[in-house]
Structures are given as C-alpha cells and as structure tokens.
Protein backbone atom coordinates (compact mmCIF):
# COMPACT_ATOMS: atom_id res chain seq x y z
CA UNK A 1 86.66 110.73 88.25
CA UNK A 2 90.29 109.65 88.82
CA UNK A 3 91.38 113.27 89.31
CA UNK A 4 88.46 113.46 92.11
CA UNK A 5 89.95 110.80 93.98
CA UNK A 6 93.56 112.14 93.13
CA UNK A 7 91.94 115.47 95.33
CA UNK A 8 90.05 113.47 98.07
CA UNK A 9 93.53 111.43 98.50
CA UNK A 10 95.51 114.81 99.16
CA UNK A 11 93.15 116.26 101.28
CA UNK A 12 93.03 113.31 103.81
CA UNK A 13 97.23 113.18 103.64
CA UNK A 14 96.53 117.01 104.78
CA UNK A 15 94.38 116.51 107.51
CA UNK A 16 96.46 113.64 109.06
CA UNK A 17 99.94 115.83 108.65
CA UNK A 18 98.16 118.12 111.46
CA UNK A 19 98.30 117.88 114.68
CA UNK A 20 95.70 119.77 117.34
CA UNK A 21 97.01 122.87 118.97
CA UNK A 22 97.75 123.07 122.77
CA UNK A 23 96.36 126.30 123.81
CA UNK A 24 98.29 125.56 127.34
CA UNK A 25 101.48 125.68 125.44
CA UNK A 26 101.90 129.79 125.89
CA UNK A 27 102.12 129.42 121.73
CA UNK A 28 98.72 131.32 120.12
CA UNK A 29 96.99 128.81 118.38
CA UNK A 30 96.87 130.94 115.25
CA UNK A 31 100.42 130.42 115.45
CA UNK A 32 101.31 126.67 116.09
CA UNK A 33 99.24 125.99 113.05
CA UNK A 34 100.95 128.41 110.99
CA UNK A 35 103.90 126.66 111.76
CA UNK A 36 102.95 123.39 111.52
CA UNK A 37 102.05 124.42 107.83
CA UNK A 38 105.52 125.88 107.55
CA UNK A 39 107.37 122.91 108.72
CA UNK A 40 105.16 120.87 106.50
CA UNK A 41 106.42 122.80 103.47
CA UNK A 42 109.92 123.06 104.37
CA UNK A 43 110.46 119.12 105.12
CA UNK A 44 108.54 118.32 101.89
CA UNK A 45 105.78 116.53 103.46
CA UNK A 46 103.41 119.29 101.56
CA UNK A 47 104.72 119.85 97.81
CA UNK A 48 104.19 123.03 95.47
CA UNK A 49 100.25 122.74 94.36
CA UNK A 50 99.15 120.18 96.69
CA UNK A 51 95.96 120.99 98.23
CA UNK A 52 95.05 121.80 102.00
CA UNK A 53 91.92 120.92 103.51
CA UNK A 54 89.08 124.05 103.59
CA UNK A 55 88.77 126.40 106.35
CA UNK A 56 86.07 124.46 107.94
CA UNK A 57 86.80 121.35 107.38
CA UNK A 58 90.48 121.95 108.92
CA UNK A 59 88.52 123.92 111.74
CA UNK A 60 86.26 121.01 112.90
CA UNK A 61 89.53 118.61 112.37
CA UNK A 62 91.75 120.36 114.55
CA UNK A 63 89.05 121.78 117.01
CA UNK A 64 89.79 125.39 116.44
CA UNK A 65 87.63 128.33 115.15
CA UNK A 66 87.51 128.44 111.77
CA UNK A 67 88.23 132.70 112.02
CA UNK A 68 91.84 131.21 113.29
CA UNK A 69 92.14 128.76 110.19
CA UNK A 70 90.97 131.55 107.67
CA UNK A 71 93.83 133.50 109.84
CA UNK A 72 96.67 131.60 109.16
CA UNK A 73 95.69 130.56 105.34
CA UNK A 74 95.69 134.34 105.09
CA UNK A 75 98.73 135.29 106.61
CA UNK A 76 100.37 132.47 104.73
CA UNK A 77 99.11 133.52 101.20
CA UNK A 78 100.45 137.18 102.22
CA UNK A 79 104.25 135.55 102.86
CA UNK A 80 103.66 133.94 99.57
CA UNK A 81 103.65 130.17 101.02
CA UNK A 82 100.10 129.60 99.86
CA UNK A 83 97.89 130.11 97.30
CA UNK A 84 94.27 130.82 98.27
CA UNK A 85 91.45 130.56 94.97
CA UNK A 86 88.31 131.64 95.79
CA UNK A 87 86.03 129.03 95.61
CA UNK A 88 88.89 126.29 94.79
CA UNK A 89 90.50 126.26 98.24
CA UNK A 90 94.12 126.62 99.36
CA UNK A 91 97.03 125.28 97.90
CA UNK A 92 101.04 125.63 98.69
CA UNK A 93 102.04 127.80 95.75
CA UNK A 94 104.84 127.25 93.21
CA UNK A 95 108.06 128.57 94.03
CA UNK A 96 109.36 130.57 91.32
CA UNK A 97 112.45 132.43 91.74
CA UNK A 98 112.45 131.86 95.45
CA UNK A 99 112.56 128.28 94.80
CA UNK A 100 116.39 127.61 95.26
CA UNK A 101 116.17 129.24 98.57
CA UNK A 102 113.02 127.06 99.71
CA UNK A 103 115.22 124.02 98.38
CA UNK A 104 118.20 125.23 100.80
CA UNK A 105 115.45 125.96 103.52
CA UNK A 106 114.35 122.07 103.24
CA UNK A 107 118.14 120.79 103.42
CA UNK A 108 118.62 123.29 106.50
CA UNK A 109 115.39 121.46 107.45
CA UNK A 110 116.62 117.94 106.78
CA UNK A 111 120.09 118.52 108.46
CA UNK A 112 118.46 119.79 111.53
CA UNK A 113 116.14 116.99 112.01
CA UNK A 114 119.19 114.55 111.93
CA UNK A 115 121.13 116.40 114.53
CA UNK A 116 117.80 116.44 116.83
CA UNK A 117 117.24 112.75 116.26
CA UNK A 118 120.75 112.03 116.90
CA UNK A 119 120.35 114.55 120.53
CA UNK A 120 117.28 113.12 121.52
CA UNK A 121 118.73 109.42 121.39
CA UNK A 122 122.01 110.65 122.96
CA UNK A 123 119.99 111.81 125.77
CA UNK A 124 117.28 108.99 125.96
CA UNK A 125 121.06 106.82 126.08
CA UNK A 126 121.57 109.03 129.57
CA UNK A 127 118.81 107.72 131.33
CA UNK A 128 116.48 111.18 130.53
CA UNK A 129 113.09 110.34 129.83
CA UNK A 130 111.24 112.14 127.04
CA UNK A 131 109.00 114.15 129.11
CA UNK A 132 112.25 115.64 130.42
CA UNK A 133 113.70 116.45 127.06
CA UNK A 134 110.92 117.84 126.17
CA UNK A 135 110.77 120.11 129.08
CA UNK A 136 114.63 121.10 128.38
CA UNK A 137 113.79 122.28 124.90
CA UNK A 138 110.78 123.80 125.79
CA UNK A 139 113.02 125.57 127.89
C-alpha cells in the first residue's frame, strides 16, 4: 500500500511540473512538451526512475491530443531520456555511462538559470516590465 501512494505522490508532482502548451507561440506543441520534459530532467526536478503521468492522463491535463503525448514519450525513449514499459508507463531512465555528462548538463543548467535570474532582475531594476523581457527573448 505505501509503495501505491509512493506512485500516486510522483505522478501528481508530474502533472503539476507541466505547464499547457501555447499553440500561438510558433513552437509545435509536440515540441514545447518535449522540452518541458527535457528541462525537467536536466534541472533535476524529474530524477532517474521517477514516473510520468500516462499518455492520457497527461493528454486531458495539458489539453493536447494524446497522439502528441504518445509523440513525445516516443521520441524521448528513442534519445534515451525515457523509459517506456508497456503496460507500466513511462519513466526517466537511469543514466549509465552517459550519466557524468547529464550531471554536467544539469550544472550547465543550474549556472544558466542564475545568470537569467540575475538578467531578468537587472532589467526589471531598468524600469522594463516583464511582458517586455519576455518579448526581447522571445526575440
């Protein structure tokens, strides 16, 4: 029973890391969820064997067809990210021998975040609102 609730809790931390595409953002959608599940990875917020929600359940979550889900959890699992068990569902996969390079990946990651926090405040400091700093990097 514990280990039921240990799956159910991991499942609901996956759903919330999400965030619905914007199919006005000239991004397919296939593809901003794809990278959300990268960047979830990479940062750590999604560990080696945790569980993602299932193909329809992520689908009806995010508002998206579940063809686009099945998509992406296929296209990851093919760049060796995830790990797809039929029947089970979908879980980031271990590593291995690539691990060292997904650790310096996650620093890159880290280090990145800290200079965009640091530009975003330094801007926000000169009087530019967000919705114009989002527009520059957009740009």
């Amino acid at each position: 029973m514990a280990r039921c609730s240990v799956l159910l809790y991991s499942y609901t931390i996956a759903l919330t890391l999400f965030l619905k595409p914007n199919p006005s953002s000239g991004m397919p959608i296939y593809l901003q969820l794809k990278e959300q599940i990268r960047h979830a990875v990479e940062t750590g917020a999604l560990h080696p064997g945790d569980s993602l929600p299932t193909i329809r359940a992520f689908a009806e979550q995010l508002v998206v067809n579940a063809n686009t889900v099945a998509r992406v959890y296929r296209e990851l699992e093919q760049e060796g990210l995830l790990d797809l068990r039929h029947g089970v569902g979908a879980f980031v996969a271990e590593f291995g021998a690539s691990r060292s390079q997904a650790v310096a990946r996650a620093a890159r990651i880290a280090a990145a975040q800290s200079l965009s926090r640091d530009f975003v405040r330094a801007l926000r400091d000169r009087g530019v609102s967000s919705d114009e700093i989002r527009r520059l990097l957009e740009a």
